[in-house]
N, C-alpha and C. Protein backbone atom coordinates (compact mmCIF):
# COMPACT_ATOMS: atom_id res chain seq x y z
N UNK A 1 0.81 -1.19 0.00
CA UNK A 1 0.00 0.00 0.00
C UNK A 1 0.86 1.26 0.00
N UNK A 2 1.74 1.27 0.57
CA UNK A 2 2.98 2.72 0.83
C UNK A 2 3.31 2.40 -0.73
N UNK A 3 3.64 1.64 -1.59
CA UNK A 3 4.24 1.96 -3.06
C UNK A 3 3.02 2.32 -3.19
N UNK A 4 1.70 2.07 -3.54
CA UNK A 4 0.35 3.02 -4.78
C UNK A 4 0.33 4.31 -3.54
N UNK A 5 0.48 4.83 -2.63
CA UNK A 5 0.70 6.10 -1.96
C UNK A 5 2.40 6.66 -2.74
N UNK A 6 3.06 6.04 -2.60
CA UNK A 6 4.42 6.73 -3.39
C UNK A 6 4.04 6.98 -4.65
N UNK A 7 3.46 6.72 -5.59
CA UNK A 7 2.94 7.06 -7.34
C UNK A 7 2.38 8.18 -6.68
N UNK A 8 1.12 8.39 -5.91
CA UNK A 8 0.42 9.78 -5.99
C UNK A 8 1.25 11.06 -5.70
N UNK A 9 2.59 10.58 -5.29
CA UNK A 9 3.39 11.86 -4.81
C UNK A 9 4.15 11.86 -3.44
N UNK A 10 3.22 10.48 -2.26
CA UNK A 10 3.88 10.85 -0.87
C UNK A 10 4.97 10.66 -0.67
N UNK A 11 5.83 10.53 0.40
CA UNK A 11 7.03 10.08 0.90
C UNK A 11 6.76 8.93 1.51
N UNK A 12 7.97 8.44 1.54
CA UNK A 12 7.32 6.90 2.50
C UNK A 12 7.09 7.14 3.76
N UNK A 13 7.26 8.25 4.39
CA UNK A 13 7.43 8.52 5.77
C UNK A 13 5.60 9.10 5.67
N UNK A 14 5.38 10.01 4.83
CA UNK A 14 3.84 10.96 4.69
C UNK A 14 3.03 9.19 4.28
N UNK A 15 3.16 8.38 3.84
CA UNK A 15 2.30 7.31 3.74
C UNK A 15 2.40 6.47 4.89
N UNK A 16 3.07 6.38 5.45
CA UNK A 16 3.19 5.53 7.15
C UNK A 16 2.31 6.19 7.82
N UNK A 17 2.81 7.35 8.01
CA UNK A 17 1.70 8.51 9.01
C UNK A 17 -0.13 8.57 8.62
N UNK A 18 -0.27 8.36 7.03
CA UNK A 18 -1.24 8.71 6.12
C UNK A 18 -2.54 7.21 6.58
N UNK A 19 -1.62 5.94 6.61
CA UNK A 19 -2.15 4.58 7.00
C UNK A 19 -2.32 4.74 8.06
N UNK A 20 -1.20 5.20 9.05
CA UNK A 20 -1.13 4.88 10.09
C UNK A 20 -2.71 5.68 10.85
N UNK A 21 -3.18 6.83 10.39
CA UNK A 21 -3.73 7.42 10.79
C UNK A 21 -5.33 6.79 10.24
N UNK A 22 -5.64 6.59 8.87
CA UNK A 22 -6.67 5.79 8.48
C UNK A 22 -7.11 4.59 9.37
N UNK A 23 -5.78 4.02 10.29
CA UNK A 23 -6.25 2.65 10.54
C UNK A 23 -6.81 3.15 12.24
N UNK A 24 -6.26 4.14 12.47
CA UNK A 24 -6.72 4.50 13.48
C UNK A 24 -7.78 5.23 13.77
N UNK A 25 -8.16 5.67 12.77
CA UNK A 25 -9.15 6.64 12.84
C UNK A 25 -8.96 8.14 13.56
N UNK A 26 -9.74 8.86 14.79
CA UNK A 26 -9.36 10.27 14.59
C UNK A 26 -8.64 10.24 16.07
N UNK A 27 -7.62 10.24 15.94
CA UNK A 27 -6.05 9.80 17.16
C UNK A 27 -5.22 11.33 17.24
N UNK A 28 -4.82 11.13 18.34
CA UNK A 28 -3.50 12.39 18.56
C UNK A 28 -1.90 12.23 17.77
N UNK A 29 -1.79 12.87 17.59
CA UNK A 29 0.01 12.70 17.09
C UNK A 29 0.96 11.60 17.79
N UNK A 30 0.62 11.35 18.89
CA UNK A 30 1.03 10.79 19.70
C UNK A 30 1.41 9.19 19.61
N UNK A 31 -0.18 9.34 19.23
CA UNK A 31 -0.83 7.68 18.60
C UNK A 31 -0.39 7.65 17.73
N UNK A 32 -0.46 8.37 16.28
CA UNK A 32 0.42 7.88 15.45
C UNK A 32 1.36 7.85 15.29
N UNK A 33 2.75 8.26 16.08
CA UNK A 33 3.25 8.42 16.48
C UNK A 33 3.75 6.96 16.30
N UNK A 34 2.94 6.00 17.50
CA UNK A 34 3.48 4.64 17.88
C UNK A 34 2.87 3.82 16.75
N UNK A 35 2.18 4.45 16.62
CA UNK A 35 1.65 3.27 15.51
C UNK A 35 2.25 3.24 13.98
N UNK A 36 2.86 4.54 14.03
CA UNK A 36 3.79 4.48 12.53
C UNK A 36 5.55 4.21 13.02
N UNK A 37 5.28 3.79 14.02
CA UNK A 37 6.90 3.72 14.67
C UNK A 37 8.28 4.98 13.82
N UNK A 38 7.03 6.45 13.79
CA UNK A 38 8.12 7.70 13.55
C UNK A 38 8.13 8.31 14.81
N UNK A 39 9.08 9.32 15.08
CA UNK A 39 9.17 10.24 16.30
C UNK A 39 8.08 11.08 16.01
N UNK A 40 7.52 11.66 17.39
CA UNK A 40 6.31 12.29 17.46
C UNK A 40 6.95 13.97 17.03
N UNK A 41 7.32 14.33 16.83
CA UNK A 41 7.99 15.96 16.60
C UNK A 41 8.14 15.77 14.77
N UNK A 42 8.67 14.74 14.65
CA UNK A 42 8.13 14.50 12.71
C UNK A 42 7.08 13.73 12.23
N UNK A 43 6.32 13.36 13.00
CA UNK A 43 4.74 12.81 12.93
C UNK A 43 3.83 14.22 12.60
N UNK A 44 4.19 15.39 13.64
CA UNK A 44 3.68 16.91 13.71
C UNK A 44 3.81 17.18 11.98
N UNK A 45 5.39 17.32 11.47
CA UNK A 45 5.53 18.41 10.38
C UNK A 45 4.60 17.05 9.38
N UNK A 46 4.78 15.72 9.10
CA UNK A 46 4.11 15.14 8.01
C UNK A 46 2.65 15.09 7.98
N UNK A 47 1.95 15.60 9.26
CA UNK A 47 0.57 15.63 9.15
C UNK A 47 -0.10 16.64 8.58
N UNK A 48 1.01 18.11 9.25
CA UNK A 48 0.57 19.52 8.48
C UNK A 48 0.68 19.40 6.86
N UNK A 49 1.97 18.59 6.73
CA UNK A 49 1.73 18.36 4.92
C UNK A 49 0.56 17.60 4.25
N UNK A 50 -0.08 16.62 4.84
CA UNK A 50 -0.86 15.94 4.59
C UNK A 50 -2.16 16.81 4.76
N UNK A 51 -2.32 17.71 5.43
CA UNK A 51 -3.29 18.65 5.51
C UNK A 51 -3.26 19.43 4.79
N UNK A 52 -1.99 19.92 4.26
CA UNK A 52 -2.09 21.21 3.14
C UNK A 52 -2.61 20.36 1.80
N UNK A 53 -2.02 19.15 1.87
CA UNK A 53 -2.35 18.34 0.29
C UNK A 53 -3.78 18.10 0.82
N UNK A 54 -4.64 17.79 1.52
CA UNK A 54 -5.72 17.28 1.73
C UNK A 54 -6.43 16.07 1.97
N UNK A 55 -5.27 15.69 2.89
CA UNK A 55 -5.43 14.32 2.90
C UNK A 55 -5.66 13.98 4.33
N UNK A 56 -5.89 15.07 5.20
CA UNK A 56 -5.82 14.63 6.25
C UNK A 56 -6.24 16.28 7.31
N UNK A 57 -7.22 16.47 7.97
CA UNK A 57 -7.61 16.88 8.92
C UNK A 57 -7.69 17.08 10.28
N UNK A 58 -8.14 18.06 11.08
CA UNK A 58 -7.80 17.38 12.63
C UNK A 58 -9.10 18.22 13.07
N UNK A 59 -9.36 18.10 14.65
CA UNK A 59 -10.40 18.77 15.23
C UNK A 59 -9.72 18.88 16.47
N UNK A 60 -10.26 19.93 17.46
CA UNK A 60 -10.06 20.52 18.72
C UNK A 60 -10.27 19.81 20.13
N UNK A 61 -9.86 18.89 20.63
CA UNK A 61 -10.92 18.16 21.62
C UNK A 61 -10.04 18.33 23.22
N UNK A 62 -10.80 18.86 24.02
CA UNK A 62 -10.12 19.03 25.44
C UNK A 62 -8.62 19.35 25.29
N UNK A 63 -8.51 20.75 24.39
CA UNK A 63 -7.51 21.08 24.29
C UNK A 63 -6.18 20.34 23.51
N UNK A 64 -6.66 19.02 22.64
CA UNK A 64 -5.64 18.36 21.63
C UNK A 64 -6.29 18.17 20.68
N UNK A 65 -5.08 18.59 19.64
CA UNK A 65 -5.07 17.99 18.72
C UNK A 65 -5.55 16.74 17.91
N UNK A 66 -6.52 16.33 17.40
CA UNK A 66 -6.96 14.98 17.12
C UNK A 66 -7.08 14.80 15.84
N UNK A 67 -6.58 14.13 15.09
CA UNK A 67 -5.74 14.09 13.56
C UNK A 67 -6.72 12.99 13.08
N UNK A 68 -7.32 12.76 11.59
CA UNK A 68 -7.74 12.16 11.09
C UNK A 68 -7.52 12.23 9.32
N UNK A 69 -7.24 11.07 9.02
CA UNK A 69 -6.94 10.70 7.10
C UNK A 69 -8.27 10.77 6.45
N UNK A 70 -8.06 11.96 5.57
CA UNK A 70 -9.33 11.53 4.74
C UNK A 70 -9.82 10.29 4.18
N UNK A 71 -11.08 10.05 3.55
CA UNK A 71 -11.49 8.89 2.36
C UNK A 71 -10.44 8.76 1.55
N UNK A 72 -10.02 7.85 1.36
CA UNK A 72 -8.80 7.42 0.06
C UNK A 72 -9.81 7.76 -0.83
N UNK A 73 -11.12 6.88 -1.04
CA UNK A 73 -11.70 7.36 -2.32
C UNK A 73 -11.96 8.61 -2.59
């Protein structure tokens, strides 16, 4: 799945984070974090990219951050 995410453009690191976050559904940095086994301080900058491309969103909840991957489709 990270190679058909590498054709659309990601990095392998922005498609770890990108899955990692789909499989989790709407999680803190934190979480994906462990679940993409990247450091949480470059989990931060690949999500904001994934948000500027549109692939990925967050919402406000008790003061965190809570990150979610758009529909692939």
């Amino acid at each position: 799945m990270i190679e058909e995410l590498k054709k659309f453009g990601l990095s392998e690191k922005e498609a770890k984070v990108y899955l990692a976050s789909l499989e989790l559904g709407e999680a803190t940095a934190s979480d994906i974090a462990i679940k993409s086994n990247l450091p949480r301080t470059l989990v931060y900058d690949l999500l904001e990219r994934l948000i500027e491309a549109g692939l990925a969103s967050y919402t406000i909840k008790n003061n965190k951050k809570h990150f979610a991957a758009s529909d692939p489709h």
